[in-house]
N, C-alpha and C. Protein backbone atom coordinates (compact mmCIF):
# COMPACT_ATOMS: atom_id res chain seq x y z
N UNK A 1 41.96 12.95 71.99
CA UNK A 1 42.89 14.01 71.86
C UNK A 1 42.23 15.35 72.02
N UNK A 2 43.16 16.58 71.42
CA UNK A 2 42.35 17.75 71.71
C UNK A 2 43.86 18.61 71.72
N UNK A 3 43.13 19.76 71.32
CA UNK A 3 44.32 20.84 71.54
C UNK A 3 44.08 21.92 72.53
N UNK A 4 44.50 22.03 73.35
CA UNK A 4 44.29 23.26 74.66
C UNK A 4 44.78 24.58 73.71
N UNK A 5 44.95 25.01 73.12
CA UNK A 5 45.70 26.25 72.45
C UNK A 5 44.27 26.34 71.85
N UNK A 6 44.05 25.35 70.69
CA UNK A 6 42.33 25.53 70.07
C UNK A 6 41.07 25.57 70.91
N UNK A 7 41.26 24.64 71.83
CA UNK A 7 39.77 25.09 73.04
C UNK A 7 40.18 26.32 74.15
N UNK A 8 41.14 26.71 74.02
CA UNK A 8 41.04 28.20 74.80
C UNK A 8 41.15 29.14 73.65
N UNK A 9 41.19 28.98 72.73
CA UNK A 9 41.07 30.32 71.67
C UNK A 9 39.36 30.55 71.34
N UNK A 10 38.86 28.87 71.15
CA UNK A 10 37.71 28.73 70.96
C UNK A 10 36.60 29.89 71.79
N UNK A 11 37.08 28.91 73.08
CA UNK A 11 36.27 29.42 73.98
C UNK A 11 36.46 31.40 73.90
N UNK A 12 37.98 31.76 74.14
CA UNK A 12 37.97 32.99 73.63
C UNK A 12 37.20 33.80 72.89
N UNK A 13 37.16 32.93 71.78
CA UNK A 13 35.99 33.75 70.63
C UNK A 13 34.70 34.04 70.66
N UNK A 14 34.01 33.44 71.77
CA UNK A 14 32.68 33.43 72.33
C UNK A 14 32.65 33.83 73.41
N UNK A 15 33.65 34.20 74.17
CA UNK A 15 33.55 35.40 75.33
C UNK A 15 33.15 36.68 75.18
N UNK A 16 32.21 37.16 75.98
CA UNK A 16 31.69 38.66 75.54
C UNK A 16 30.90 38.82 76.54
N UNK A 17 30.11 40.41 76.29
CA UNK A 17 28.92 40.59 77.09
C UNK A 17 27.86 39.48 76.60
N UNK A 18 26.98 39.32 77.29
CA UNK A 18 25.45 39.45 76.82
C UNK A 18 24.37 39.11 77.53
N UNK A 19 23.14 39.18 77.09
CA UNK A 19 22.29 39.77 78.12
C UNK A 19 22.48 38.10 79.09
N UNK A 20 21.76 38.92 80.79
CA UNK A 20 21.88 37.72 81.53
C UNK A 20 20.71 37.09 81.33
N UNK A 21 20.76 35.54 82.18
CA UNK A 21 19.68 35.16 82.25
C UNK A 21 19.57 35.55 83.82
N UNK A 22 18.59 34.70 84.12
CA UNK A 22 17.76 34.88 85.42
C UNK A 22 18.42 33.77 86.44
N UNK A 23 19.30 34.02 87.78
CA UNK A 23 20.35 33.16 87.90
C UNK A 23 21.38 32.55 87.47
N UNK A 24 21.95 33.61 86.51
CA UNK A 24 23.07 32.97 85.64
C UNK A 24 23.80 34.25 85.80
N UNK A 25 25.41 33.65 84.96
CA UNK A 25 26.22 34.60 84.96
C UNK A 25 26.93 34.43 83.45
N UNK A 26 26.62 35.15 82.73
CA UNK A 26 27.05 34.68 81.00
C UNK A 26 28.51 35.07 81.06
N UNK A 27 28.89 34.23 79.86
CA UNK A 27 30.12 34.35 79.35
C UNK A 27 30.59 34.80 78.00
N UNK A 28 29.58 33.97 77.24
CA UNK A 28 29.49 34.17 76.05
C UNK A 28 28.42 35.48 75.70
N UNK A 29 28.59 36.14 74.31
CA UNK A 29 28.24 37.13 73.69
C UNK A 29 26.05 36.75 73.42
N UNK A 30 25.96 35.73 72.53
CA UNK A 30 24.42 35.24 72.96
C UNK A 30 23.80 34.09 73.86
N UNK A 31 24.69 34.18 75.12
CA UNK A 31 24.41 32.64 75.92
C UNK A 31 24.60 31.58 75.82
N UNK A 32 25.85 31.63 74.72
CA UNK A 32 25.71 30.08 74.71
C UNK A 32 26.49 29.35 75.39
N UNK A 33 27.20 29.78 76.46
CA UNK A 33 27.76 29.33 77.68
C UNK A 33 27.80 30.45 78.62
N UNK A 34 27.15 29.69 79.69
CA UNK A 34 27.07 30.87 81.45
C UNK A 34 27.39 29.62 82.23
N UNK A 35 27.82 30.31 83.15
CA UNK A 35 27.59 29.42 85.06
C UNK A 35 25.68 29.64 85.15
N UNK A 36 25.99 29.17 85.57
CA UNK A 36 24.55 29.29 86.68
C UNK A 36 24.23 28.87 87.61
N UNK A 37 23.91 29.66 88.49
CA UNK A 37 24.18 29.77 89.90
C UNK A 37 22.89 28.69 90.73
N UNK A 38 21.81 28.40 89.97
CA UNK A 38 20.93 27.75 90.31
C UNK A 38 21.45 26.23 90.03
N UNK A 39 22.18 25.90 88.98
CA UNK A 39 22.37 24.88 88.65
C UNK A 39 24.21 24.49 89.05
N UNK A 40 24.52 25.59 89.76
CA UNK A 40 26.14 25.44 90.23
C UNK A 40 27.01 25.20 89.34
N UNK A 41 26.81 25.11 88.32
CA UNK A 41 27.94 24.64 87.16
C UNK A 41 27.96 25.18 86.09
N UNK A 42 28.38 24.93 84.87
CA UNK A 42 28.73 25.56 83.53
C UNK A 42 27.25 24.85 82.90
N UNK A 43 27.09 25.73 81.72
CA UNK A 43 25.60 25.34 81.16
C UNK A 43 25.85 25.85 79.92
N UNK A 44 26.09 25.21 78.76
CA UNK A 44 25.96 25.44 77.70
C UNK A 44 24.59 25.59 76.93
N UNK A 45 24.39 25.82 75.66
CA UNK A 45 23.52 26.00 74.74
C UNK A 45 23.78 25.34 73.32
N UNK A 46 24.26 23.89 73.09
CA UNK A 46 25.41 23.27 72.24
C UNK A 46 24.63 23.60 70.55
N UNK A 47 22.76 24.04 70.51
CA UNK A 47 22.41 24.50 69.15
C UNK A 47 23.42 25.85 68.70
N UNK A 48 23.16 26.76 69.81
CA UNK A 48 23.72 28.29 69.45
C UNK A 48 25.31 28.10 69.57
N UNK A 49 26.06 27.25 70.08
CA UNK A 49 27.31 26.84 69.89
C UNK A 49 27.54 26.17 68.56
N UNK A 50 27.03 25.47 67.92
CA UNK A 50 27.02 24.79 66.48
C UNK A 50 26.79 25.76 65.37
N UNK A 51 25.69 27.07 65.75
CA UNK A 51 25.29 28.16 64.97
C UNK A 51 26.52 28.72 64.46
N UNK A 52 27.54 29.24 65.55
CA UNK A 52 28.70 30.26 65.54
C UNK A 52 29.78 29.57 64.63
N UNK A 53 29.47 28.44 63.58
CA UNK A 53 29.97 28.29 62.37
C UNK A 53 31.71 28.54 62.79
N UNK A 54 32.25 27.82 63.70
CA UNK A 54 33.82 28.45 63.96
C UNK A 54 34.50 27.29 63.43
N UNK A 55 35.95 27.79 62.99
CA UNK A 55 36.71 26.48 62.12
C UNK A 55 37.06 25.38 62.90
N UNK A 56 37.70 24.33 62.13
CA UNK A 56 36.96 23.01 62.58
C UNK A 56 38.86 22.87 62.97
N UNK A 57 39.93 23.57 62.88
CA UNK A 57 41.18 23.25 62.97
C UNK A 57 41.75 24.38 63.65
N UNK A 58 42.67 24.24 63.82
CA UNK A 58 43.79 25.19 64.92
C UNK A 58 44.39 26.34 63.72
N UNK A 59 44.75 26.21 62.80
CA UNK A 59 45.45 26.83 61.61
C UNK A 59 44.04 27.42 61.02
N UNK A 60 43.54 27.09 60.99
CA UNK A 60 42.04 28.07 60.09
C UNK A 60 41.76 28.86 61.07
N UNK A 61 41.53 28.33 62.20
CA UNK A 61 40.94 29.35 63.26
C UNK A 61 41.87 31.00 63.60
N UNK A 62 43.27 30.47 63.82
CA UNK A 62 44.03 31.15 63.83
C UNK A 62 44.18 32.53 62.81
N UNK A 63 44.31 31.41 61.55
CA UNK A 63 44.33 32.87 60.34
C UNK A 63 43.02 33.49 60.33
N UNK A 64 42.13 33.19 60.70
CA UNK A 64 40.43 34.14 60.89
C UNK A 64 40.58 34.64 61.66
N UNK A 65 41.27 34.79 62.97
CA UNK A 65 41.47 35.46 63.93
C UNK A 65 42.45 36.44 63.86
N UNK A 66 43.61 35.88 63.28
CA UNK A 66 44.39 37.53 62.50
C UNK A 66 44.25 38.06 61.88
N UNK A 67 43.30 37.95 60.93
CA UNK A 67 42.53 38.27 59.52
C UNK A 67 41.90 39.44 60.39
N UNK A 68 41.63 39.19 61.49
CA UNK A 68 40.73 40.79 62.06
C UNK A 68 41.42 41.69 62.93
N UNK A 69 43.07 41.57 62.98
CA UNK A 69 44.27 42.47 63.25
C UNK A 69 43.93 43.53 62.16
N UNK A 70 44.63 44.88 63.24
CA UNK A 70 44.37 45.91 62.38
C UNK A 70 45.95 45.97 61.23
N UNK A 71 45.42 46.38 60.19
CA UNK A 71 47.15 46.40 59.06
C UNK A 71 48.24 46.48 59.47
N UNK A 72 48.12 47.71 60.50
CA UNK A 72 49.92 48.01 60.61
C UNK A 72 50.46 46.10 61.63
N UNK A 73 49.74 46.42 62.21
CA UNK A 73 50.20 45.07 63.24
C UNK A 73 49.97 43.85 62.39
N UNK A 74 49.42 43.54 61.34
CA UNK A 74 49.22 42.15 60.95
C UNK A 74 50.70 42.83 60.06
N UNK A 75 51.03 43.73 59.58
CA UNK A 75 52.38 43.72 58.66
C UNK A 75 53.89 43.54 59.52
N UNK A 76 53.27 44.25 61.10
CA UNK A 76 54.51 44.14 61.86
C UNK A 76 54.88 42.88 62.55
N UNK A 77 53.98 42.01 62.94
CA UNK A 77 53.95 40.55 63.08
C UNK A 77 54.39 39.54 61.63
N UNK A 78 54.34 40.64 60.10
CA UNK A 78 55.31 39.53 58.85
C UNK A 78 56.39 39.96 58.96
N UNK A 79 56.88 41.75 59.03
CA UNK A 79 58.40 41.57 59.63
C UNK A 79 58.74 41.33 60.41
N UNK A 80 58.35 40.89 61.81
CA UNK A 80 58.70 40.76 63.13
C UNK A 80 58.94 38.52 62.44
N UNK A 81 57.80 38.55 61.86
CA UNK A 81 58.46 37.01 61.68
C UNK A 81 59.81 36.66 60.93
N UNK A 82 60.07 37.44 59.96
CA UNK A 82 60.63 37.61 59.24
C UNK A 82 62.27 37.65 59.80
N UNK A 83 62.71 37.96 60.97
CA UNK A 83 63.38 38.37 61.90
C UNK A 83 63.91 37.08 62.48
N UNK A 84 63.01 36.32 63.03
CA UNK A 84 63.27 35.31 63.64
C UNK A 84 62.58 35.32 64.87
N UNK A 85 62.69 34.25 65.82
CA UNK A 85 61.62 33.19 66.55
C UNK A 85 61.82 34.79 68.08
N UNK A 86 63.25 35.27 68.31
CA UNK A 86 63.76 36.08 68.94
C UNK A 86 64.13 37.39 68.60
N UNK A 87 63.30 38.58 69.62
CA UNK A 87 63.94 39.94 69.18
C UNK A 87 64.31 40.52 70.44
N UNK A 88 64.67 41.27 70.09
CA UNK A 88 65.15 42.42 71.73
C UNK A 88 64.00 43.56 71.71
N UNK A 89 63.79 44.12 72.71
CA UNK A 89 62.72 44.89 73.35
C UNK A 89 63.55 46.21 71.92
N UNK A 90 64.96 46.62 71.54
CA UNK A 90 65.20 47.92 71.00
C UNK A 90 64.75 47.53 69.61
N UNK A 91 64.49 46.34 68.99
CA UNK A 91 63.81 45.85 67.87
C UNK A 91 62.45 46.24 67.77
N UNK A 92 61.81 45.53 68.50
CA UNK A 92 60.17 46.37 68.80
C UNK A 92 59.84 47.62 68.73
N UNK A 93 60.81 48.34 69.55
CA UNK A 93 60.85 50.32 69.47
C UNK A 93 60.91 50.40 67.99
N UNK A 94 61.88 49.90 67.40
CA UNK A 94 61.99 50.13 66.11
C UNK A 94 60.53 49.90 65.24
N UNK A 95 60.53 48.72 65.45
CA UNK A 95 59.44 48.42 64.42
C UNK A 95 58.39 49.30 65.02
N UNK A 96 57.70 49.35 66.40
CA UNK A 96 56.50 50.74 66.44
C UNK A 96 56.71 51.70 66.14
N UNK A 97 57.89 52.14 66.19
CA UNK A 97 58.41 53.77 65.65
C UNK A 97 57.66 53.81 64.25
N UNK A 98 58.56 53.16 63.53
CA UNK A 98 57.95 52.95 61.77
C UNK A 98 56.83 52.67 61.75
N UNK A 99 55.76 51.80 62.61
CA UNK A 99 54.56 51.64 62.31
C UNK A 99 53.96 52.64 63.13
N UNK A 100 54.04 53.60 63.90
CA UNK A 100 53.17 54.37 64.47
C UNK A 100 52.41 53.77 65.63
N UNK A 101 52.86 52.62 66.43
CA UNK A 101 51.82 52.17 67.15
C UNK A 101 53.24 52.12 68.66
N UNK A 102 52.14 52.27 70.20
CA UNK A 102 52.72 51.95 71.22
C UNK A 102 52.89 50.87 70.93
N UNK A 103 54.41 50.90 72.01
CA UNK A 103 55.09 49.59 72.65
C UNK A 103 55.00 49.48 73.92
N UNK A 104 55.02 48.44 74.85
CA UNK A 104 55.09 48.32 76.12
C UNK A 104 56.14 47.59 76.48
């Protein structure tokens, strides 16, 4: 099994700069996944992947990951839930108005 929602958030969370190697093209923040161009394929680092201590479930991962939303938006995502599954684009205006933040 496997959840595609959890291995692309995963992988998400370890996307970043960081330094290159020598024929490689990084992905991750300390290397622990690049291409590399010498070796044509994906190349992990599975110690420094085990290091990055990330949750072991879809629901933990998630709330650690909103846990680092800034306030107004982690409060406008409990009334926006609060609302229901559906809003209209003049709902949103509303709620950024009151929270101070752009809408698109």
């Amino acid at each position: 099994g496997g959840n595609p929602l959890f291995l692309g958030q995963i992988l998400s969370a370890i996307v970043g700069s960081g330094e290159s190697l020598p024929n490689s093209s990084p992905l991750s923040k300390g290397n622990e996944i690049f291409f590399s161009l010498s070796r044509r394929g994906w190349t992990w680092d599975i110690e420094k992947v085990w290091d990055l201590e990330l949750a072991d479930d879809v629901v933990s991962f998630i709330v650690h990951e909103m846990k680092k939303l800034p306030t107004d938006l982690l409060f406008g995502l409990k009334v926006a839930a609060c609302i229901g599954s559906r809003m209209t684009s003049d709902v949103i205006d509303i709620l950024s108005a009151e929270l101070s933040v752009a809408s698109t």
